[in-house]
N, C-alpha and C. Protein backbone atom coordinates (compact mmCIF):
# COMPACT_ATOMS: atom_id res chain seq x y z
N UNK A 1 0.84 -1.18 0.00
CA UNK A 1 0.00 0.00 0.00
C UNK A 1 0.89 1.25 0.00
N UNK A 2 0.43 1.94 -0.78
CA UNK A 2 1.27 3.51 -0.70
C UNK A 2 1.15 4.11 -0.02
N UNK A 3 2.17 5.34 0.49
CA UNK A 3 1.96 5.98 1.30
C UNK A 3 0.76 7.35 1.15
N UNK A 4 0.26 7.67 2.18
CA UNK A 4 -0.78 8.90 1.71
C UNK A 4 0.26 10.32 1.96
N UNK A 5 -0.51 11.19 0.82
CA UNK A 5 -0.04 12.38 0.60
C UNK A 5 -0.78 13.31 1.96
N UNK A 6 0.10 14.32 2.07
CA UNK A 6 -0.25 15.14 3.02
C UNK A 6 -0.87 16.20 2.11
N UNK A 7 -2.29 16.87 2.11
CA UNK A 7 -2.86 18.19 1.90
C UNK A 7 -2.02 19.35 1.65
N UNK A 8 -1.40 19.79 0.79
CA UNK A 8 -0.83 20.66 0.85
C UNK A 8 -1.63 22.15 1.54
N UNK A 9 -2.65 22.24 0.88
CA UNK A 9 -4.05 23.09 1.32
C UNK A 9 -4.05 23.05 2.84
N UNK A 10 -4.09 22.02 3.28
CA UNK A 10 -4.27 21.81 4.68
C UNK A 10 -3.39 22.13 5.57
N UNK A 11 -1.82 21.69 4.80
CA UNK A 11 -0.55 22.08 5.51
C UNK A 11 -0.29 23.44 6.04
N UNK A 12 -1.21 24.10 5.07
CA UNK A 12 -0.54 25.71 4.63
C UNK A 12 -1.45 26.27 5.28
N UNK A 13 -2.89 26.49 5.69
CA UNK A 13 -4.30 27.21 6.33
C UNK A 13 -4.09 26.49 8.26
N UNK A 14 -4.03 25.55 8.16
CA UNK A 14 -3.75 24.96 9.77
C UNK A 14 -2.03 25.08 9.88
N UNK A 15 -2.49 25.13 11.66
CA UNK A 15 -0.66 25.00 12.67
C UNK A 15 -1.96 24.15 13.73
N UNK A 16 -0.81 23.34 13.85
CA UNK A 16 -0.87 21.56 14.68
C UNK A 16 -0.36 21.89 15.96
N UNK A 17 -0.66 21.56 16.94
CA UNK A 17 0.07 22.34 18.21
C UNK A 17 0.85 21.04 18.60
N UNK A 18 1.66 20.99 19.20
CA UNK A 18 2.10 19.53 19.96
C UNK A 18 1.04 19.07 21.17
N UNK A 19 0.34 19.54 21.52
CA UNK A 19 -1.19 19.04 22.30
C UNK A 19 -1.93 18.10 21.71
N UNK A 20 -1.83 18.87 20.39
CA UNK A 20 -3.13 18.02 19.10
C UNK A 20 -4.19 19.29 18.76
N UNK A 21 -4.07 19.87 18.93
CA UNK A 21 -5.41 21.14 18.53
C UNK A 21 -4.51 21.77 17.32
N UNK A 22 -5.48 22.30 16.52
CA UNK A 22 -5.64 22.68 15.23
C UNK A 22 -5.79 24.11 15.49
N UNK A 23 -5.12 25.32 14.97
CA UNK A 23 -5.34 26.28 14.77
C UNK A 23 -5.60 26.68 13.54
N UNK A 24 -6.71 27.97 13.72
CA UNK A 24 -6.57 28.31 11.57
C UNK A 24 -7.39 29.77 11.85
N UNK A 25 -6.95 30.57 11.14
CA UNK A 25 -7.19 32.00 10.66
C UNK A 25 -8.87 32.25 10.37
N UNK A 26 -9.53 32.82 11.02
CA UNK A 26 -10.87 32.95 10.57
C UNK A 26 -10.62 34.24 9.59
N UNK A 27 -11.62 33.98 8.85
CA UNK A 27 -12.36 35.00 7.59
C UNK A 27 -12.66 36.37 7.88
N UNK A 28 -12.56 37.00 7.08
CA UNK A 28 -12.66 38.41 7.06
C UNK A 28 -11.60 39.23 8.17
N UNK A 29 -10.40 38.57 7.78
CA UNK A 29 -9.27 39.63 8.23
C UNK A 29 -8.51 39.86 7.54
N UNK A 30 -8.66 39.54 6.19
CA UNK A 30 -7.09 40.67 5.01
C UNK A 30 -7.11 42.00 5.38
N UNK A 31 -7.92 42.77 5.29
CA UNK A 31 -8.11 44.15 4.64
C UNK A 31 -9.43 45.19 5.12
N UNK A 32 -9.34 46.24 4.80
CA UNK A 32 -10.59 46.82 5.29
C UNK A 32 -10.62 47.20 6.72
N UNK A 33 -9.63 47.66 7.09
CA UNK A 33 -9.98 47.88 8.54
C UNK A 33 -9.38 49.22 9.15
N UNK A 34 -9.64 50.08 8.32
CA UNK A 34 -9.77 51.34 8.62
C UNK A 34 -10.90 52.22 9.25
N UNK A 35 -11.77 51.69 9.38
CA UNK A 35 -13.53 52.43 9.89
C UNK A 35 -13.45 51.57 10.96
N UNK A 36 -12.76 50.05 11.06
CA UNK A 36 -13.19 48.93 12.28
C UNK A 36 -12.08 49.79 13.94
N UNK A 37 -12.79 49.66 14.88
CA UNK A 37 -12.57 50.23 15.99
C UNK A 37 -11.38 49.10 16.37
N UNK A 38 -10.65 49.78 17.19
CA UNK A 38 -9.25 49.12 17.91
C UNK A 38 -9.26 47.84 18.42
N UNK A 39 -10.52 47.49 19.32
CA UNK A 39 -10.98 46.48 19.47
C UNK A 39 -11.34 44.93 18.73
N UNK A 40 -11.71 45.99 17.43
CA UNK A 40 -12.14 45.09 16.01
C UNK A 40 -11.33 44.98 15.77
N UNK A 41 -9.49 45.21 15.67
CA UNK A 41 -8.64 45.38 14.75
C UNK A 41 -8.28 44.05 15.72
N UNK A 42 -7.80 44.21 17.44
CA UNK A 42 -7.10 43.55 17.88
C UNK A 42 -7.68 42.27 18.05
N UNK A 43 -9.23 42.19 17.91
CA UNK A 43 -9.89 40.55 17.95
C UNK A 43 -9.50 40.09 16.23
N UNK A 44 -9.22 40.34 15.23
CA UNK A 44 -8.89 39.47 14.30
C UNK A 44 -7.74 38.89 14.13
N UNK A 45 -6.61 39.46 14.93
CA UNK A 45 -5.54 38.79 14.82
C UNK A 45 -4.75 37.67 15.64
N UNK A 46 -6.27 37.06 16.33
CA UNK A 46 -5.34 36.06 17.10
C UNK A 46 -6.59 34.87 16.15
N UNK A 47 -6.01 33.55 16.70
CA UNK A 47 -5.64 32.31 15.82
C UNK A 47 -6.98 31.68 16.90
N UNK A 48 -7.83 31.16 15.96
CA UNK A 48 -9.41 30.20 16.69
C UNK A 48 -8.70 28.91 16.33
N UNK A 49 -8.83 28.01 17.61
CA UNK A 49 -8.83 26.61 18.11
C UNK A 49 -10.40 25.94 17.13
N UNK A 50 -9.92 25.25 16.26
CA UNK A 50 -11.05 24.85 15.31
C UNK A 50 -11.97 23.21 16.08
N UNK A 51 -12.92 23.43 16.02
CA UNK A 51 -13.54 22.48 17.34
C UNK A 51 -13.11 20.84 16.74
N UNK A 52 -13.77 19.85 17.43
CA UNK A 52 -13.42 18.73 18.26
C UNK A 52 -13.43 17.91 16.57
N UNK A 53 -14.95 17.94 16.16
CA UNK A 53 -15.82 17.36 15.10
C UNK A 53 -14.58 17.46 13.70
N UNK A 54 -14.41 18.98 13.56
CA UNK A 54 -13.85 19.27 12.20
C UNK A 54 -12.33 18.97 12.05
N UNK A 55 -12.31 18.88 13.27
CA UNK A 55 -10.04 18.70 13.43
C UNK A 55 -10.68 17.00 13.17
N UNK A 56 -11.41 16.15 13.47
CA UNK A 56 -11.69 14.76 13.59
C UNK A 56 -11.11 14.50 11.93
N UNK A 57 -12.12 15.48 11.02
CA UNK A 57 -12.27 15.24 9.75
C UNK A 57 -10.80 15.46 8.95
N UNK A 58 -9.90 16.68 9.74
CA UNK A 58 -9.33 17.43 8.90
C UNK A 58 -8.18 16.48 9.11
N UNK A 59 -7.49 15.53 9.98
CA UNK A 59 -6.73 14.73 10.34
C UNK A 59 -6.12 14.00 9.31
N UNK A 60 -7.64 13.42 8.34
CA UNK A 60 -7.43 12.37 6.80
C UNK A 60 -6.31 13.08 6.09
N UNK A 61 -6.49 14.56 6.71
CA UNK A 61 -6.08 14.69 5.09
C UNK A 61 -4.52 15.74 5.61
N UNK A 62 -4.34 15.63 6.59
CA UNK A 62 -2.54 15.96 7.17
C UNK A 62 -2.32 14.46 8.09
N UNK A 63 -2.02 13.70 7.04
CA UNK A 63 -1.60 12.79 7.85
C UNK A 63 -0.01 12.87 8.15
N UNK A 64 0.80 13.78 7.50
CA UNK A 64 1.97 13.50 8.16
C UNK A 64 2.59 15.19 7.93
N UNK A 65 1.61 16.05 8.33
CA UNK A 65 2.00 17.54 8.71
C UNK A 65 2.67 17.87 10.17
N UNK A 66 2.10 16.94 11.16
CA UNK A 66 2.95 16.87 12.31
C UNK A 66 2.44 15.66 13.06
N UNK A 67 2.72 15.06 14.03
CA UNK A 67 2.46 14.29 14.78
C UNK A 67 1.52 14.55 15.88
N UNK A 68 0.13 14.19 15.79
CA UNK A 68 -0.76 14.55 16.81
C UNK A 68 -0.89 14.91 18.32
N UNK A 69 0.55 15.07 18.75
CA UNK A 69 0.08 15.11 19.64
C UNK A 69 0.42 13.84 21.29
N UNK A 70 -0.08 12.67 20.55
CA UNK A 70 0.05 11.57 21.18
C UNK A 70 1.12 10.92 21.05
């Protein structure tokens, strides 16, 4: 059996913590944030812990982006 490819997509949008949790960049923070208040500016730039269900799924497909963890 061959080996499986790692997601490149996946490699590059997620960081793998050595815990096992999945970090990834939520939406709507390129640009545009000149009218958004200080508050607005400083909540887009930190990194959402992507929940339990979707890291389950996203696993298939970084199978060898880092080591889970365990």
């Amino acid at each position: 059996m061959s080996k499986l490819k790692t997601r490149k997509a996946v490699s590059s949008r997620f960081k793998f913590t050595k815990s096992g949790k999945i970090l990834y960049r939520p939406m709507r923070q390129g640009h545009f944030h000149a009218k958004a208040t200080g508050k607005a500016r400083r909540k887009k730039t930190k990194l959402m812990v992507l929940s339990k269900s979707d890291a389950r799924a996203l696993k298939k497909y970084a199978r060898y982006a880092r080591k889970w963890g365990h």
